[in-house]
Protein backbone atom coordinates (compact mmCIF):
# COMPACT_ATOMS: atom_id res chain seq x y z
CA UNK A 1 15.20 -26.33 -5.78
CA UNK A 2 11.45 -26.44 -4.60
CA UNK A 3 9.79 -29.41 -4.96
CA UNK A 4 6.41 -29.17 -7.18
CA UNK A 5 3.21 -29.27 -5.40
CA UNK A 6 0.18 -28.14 -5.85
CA UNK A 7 -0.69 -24.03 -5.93
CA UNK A 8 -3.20 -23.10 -3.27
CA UNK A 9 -5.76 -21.02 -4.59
CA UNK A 10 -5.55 -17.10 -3.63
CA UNK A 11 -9.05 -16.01 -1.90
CA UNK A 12 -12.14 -14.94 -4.37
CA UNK A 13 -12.22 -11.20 -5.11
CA UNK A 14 -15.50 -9.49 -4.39
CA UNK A 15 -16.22 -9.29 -8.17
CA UNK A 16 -16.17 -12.88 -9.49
CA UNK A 17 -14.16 -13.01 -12.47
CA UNK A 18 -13.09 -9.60 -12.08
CA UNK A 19 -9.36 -8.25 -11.58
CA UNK A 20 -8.10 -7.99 -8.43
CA UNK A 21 -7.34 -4.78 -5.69
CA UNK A 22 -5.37 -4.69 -2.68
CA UNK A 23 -4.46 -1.88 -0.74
CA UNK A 24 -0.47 -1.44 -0.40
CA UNK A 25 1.10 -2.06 2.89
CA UNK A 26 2.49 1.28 4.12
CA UNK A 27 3.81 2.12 7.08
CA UNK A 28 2.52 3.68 9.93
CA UNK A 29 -0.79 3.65 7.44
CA UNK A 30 -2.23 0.33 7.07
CA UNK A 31 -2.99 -0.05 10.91
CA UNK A 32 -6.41 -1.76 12.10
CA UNK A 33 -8.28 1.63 12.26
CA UNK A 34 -7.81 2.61 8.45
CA UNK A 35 -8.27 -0.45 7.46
CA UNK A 36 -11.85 -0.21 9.17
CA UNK A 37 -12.23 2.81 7.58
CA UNK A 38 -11.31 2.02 3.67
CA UNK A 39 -13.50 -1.09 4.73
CA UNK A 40 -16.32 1.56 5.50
CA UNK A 41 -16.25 2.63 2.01
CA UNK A 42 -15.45 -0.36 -0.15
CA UNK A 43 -12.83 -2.76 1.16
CA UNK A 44 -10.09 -4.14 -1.12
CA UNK A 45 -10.40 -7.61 -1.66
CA UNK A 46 -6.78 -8.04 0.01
CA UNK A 47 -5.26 -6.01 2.81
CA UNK A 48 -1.57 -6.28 3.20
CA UNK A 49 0.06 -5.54 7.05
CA UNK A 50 2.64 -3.02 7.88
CA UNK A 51 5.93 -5.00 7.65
CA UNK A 52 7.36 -7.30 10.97
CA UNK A 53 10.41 -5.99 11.08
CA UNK A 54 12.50 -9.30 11.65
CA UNK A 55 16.29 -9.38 13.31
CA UNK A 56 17.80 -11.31 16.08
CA UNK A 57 15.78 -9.39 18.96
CA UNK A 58 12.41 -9.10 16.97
CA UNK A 59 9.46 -10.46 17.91
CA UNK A 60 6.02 -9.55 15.74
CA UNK A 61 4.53 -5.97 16.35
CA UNK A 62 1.35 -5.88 19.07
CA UNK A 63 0.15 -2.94 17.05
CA UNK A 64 0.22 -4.76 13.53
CA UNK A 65 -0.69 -7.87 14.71
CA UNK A 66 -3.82 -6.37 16.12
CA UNK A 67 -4.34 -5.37 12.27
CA UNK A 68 -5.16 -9.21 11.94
CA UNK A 69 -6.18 -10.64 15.26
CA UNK A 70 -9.00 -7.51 15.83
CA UNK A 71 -9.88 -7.28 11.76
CA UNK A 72 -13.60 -7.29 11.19
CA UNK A 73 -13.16 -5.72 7.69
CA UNK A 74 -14.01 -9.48 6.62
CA UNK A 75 -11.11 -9.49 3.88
CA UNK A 76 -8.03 -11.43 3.69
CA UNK A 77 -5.36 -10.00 5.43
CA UNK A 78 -1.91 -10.84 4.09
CA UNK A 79 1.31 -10.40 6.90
CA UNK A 80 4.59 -8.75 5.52
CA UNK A 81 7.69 -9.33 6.65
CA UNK A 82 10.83 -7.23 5.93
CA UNK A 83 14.63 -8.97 7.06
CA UNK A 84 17.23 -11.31 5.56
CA UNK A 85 18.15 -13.68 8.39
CA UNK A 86 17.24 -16.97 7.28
CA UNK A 87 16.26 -18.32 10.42
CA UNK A 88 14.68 -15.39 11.97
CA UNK A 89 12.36 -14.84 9.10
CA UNK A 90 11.25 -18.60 9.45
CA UNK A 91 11.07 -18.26 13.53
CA UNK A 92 8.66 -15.02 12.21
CA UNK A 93 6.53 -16.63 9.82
CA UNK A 94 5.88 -19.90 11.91
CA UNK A 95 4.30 -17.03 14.87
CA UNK A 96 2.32 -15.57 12.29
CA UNK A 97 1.07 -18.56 10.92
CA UNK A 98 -0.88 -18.88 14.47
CA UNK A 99 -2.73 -16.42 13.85
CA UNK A 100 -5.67 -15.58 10.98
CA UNK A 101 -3.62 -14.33 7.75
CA UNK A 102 -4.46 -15.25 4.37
CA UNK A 103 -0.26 -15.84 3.84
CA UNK A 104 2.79 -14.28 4.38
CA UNK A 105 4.64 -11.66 2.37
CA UNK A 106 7.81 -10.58 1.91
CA UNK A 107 8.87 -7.11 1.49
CA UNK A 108 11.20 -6.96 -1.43
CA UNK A 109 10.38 -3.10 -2.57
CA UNK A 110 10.86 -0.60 0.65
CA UNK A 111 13.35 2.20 -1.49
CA UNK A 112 13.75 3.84 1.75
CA UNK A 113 18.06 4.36 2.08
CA UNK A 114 18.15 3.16 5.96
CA UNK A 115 15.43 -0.15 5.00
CA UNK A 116 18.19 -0.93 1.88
CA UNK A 117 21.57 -0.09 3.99
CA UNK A 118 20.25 -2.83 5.91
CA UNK A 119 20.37 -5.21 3.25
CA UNK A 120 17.08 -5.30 3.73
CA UNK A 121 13.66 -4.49 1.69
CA UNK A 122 14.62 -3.19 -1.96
CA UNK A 123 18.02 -3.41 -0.83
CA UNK A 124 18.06 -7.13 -1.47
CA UNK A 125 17.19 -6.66 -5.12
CA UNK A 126 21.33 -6.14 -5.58
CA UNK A 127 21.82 -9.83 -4.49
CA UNK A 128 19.18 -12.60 -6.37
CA UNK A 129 21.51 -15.22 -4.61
CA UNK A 130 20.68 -14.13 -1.29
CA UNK A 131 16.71 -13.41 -2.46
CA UNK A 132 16.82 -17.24 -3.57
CA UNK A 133 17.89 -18.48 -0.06
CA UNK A 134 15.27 -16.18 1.66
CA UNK A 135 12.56 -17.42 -1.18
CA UNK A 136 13.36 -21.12 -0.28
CA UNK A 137 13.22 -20.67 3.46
CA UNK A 138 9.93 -19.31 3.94
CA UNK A 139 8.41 -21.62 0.87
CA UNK A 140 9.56 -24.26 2.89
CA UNK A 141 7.96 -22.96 5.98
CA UNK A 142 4.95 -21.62 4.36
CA UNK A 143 2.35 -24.38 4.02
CA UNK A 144 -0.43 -21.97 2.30
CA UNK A 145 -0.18 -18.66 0.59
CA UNK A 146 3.00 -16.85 -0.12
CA UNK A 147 3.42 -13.88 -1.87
CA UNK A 148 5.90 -11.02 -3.02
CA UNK A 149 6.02 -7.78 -3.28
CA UNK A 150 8.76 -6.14 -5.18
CA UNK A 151 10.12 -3.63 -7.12
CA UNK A 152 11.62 -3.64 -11.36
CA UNK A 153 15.21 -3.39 -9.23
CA UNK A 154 17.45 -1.72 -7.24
CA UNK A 155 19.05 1.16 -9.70
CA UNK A 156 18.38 -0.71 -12.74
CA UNK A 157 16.44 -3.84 -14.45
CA UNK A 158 19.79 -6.17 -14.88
CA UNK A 159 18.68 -8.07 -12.28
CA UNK A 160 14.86 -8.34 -12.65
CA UNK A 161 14.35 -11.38 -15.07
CA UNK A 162 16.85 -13.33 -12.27
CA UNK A 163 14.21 -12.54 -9.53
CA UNK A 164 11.48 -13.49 -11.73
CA UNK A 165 12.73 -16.85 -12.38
CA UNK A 166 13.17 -17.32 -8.70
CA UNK A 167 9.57 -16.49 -8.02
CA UNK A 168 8.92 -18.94 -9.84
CA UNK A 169 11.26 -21.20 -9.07
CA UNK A 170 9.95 -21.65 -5.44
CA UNK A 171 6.52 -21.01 -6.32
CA UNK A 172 5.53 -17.69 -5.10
CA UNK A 173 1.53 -17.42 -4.98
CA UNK A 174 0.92 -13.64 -6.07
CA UNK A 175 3.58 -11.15 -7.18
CA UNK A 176 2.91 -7.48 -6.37
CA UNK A 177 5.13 -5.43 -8.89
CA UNK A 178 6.05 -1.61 -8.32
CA UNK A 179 7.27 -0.63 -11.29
CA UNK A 180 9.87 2.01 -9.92
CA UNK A 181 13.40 0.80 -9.33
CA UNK A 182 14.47 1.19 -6.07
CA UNK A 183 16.58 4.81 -6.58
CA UNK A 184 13.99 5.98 -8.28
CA UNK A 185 11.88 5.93 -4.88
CA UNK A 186 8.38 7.89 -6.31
CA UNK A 187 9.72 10.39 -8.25
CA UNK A 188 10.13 8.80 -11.83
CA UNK A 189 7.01 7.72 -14.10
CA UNK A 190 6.29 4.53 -13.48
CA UNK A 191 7.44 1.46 -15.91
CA UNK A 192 4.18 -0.33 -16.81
CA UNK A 193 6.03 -2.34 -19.65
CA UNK A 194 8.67 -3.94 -16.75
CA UNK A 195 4.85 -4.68 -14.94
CA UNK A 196 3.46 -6.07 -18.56
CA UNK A 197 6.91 -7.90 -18.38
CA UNK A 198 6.47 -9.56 -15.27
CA UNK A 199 3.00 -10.66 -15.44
CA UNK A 200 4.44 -12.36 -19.14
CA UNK A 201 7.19 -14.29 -17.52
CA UNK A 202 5.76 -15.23 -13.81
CA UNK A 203 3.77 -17.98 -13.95
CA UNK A 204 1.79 -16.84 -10.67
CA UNK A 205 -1.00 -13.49 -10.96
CA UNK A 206 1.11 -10.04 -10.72
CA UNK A 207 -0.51 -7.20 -9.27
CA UNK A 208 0.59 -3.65 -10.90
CA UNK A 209 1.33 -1.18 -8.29
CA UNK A 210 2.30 2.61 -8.83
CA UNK A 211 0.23 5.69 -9.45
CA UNK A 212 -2.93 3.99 -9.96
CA UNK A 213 -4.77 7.34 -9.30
CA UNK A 214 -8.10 6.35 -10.30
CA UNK A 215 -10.71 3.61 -11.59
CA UNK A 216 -10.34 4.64 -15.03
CA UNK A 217 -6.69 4.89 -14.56
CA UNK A 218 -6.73 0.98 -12.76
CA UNK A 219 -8.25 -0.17 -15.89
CA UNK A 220 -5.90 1.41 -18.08
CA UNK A 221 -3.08 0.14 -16.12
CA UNK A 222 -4.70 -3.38 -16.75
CA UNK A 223 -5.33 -3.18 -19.96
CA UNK A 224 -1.80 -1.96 -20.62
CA UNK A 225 0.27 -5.20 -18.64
CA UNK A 226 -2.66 -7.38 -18.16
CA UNK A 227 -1.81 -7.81 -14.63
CA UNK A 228 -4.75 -9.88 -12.43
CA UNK A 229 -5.44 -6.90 -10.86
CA UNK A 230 -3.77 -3.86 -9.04
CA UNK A 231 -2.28 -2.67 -5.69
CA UNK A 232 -2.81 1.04 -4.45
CA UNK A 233 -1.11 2.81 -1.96
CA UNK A 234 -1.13 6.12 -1.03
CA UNK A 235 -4.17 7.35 -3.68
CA UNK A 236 -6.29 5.75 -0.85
CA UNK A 237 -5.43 7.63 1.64
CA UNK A 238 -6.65 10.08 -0.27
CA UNK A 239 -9.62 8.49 -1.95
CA UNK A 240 -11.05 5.23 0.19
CA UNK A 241 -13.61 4.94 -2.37
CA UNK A 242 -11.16 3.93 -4.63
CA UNK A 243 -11.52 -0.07 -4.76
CA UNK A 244 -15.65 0.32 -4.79
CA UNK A 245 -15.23 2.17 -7.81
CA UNK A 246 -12.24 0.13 -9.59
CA UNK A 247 -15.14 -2.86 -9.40
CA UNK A 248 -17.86 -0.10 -10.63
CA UNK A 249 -15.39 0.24 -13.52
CA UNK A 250 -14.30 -3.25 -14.01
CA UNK A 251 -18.48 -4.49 -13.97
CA UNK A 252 -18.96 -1.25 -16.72
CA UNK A 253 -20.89 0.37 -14.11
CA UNK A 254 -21.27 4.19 -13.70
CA UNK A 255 -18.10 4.96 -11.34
CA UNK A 256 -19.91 6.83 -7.81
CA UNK A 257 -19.41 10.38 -8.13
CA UNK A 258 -17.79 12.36 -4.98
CA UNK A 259 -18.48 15.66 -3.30
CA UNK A 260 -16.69 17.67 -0.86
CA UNK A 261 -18.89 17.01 1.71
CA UNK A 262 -18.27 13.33 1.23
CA UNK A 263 -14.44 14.22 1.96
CA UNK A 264 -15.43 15.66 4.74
CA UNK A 265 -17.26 12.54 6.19
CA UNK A 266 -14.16 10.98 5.85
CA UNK A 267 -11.95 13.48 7.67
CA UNK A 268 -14.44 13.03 10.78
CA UNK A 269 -14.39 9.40 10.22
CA UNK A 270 -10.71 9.00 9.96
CA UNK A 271 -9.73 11.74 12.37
CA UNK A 272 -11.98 9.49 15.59
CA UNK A 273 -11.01 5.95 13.94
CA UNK A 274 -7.22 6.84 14.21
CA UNK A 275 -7.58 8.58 17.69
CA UNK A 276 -5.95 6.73 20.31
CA UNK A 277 -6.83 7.45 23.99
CA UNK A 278 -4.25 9.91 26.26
CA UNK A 279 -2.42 10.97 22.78
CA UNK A 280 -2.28 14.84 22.98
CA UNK A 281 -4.38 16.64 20.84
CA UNK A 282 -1.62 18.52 18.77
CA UNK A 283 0.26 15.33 18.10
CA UNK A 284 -2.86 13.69 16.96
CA UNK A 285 -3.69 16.66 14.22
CA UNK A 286 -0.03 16.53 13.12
CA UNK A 287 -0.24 13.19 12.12
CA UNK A 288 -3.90 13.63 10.76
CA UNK A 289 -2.15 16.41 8.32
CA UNK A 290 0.15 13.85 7.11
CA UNK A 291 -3.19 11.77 5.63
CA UNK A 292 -4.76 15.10 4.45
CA UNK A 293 -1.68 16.17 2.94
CA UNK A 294 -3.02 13.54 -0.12
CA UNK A 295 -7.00 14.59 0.57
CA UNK A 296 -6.17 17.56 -0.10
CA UNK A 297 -4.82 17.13 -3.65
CA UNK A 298 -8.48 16.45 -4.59
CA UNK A 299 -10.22 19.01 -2.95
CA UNK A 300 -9.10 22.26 -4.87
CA UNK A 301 -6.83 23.02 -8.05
CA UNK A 302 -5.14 26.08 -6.04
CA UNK A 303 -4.00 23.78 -2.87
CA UNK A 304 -5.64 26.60 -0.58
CA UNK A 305 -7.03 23.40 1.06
CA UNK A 306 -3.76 21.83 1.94
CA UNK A 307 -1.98 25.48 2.95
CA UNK A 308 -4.91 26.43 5.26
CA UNK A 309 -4.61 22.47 7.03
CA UNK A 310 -0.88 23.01 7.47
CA UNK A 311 -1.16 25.48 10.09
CA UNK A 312 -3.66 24.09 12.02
CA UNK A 313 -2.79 23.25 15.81
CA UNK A 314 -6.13 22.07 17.51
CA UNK A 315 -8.93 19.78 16.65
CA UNK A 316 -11.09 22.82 16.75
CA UNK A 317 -9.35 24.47 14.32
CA UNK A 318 -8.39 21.71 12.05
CA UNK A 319 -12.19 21.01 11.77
CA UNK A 320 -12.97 24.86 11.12
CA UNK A 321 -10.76 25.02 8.67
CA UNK A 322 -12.51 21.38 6.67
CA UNK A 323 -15.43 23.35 6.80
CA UNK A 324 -14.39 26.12 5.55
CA UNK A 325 -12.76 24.88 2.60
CA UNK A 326 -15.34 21.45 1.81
CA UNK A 327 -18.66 22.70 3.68
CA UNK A 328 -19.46 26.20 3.19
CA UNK A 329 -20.43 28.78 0.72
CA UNK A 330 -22.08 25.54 -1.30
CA UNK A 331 -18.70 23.62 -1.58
CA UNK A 332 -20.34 20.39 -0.29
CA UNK A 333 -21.88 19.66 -3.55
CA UNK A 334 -18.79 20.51 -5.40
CA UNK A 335 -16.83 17.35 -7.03
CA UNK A 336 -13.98 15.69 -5.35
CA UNK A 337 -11.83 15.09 -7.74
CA UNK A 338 -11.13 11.36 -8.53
CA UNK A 339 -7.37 12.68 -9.45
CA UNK A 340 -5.24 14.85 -7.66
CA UNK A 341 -5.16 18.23 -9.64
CA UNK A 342 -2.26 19.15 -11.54
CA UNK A 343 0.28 20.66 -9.13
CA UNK A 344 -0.74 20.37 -5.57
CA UNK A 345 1.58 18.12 -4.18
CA UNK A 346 1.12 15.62 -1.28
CA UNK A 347 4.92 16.71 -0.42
CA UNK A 348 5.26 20.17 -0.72
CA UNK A 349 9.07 20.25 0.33
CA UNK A 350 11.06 17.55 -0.64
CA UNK A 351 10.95 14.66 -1.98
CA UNK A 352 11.69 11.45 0.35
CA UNK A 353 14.64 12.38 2.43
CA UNK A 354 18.28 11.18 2.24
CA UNK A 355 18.41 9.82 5.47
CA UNK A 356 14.34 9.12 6.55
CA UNK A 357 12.46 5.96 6.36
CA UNK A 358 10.38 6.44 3.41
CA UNK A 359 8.24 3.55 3.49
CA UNK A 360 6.13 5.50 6.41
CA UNK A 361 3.66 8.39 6.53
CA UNK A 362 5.75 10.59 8.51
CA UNK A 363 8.16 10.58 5.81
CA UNK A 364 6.54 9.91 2.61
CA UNK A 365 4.48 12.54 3.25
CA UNK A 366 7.07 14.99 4.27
């Protein structure tokens, strides 16, 4: 068992006294350039890495660790890791621990079927033994912060009060709680009374992660597990204002109204931040569709947005078509909507597949 000590103290929100946000690692998202640009519009007061993939061969990811060496978002920046070799995911967290992060994370939530085959991610949630071993390792090897990010289980809850009692057992710092089970990937509603359950029986703050769509719908979600604040994925990629208006709701405050022509200040923004030099154009605006694909849900009830952006093939007329759609005609001054309408789906043809990696964009997305 752990040996007591004392709990470092996580790093003060923006809003003193106020709950907690943190934008959700996601893969082949949460690179340096968005997080410069949620940071442009109202930083979370954590930002969680991509996971370091860690195996025998492994050594920690230029690209991500670029997400904390080059961060000038001024927020702490948490490292994931995602593996179950003992002594390769202490080898990993003793390199990371060179460099700036706030703590290290482990990854006990990816639902994607080649991340669990591997043991790995939410797979682990099937074995608490094995979680306990990894849990001791890096608690051991951890000298600060470490945190957890999980989900309710792997195809059901049996195991879940186990994993909490390990958590606390070896004195996890923060708990981020999806409140999906594993096989239920993002397709079910999402369990806010295993969340309320957690936050009762860790003795560490819990996070509440899943559809939190909105500031109203943050507070609601806090109000419902009394969680010390919340983690949001993919609804900022669609809406970076997000965590600047979760603290204008938290403070009481009138939450900031958006327009099109706001969205479309983002599109620019994101389009150059996420640009990297020699990539060909028409590979760059594919993978700029896969972040509009959840813009889009905001931008019109009908989804004519999101079929026109589809068939785009150059920058040219990628932009044409934003400005059609958020610019012209006086659609600038029309709302954004802080929820996605009813309806027009981020993934218009399946949901996660079978086979894919469904912890990134170019699947989740799909």
């Amino acid at each position: 068992m752990t040996t007591d000590r004392a709990r470092p103290s996580l790093p003060a929100g923006q809003q003193p006294g106020g709950p907690l946000t943190a934008l959700a690692p996601m893969q082949d998202v949460t690179d340096l350039a968005f997080m410069g640009v949620i940071a442009h519009y109202g930083a979370p007061d954590y930002f969680f890495t991509e996971f370091f993939r860690v195996h025998a061969q492994s050594k920690p990811e230029k690209h991500i660790l670029r997400s904390i060496d080059e961060n000038t978002t001024g927020r702490p920046v948490f490292a994931q890791l995602i593996g179950e070799d003992l002594g390769h995911l202490a080898r990993t967290a003793e390199e990371l621990l060179r460099h700036n992060v706030a703590g290290i994370d482990l990854n006990l939530g990816c639902p994607a079927p080649k991340v669990y085959k591997k043991n790995v991610g939410g797979g682990l949630l099937r074995e608490p033994a094995k979680v306990g071993e990894i849990l001791a390792c890096l608690r051991a090897i951890v000298p600060g912060l470490f945190t957890v990010k999980m989900r309710i289980g792997f195809d059901d809850t049996a195991n879940f009060d186990r994993l909490l009692d390990l958590v606390n057992e070896h004195r996890v710092d923060l708990l981020s709680v999806h409140g999906r089970t594993v096989k239920e990937m993002y397709r079910s509603e999402v369990h806010y009374d295993w969340i309320a359950h957690a936050v009762a029986r860790a003795r560490c703050p819990v996070l509440a992660n899943g559809n939190v769509l909105s500031a109203p719908r943050a507070a609601a979600v806090l109000a419902e597990t009394r969680a010390a604040g919340v983690m949001i994925g993919r609804h900022a990629i669609r809406n970076p204002w997000i965590f600047r208006q979760c603290r204008e709701q938290f403070a009481g405050q009138p939450v900031t109204r958006l327009t099109l022509a706001d969205a479309r200040d983002y599109i620019e923004r994101l389009y150059r931040a996420t640009q990297p030099p020699g990539l060909a154009e028409r590979y760059h605006v594919n993978k700029m569709k896969k972040y509009l694909n959840f813009v889009g849900q905001s931008v019109d009830p009908t989804g004519a947005f999101l079929h026109a952006m589809r068939r785009a093939e150059t920058e040219a007329g990628l932009f044409a078509i934003c400005d059609r759609h958020l610019m012209a005609d006086g659609a600038a001054e029309r709302e954004f909507a802080p929820e996605p309408y009813p309806g027009v789906i981020a993934r218009p043809n399946c949901e996660t597949p079978a086979e894919a990696d469904g912890c990134s964009l170019e699947t989740v997305t799909a």
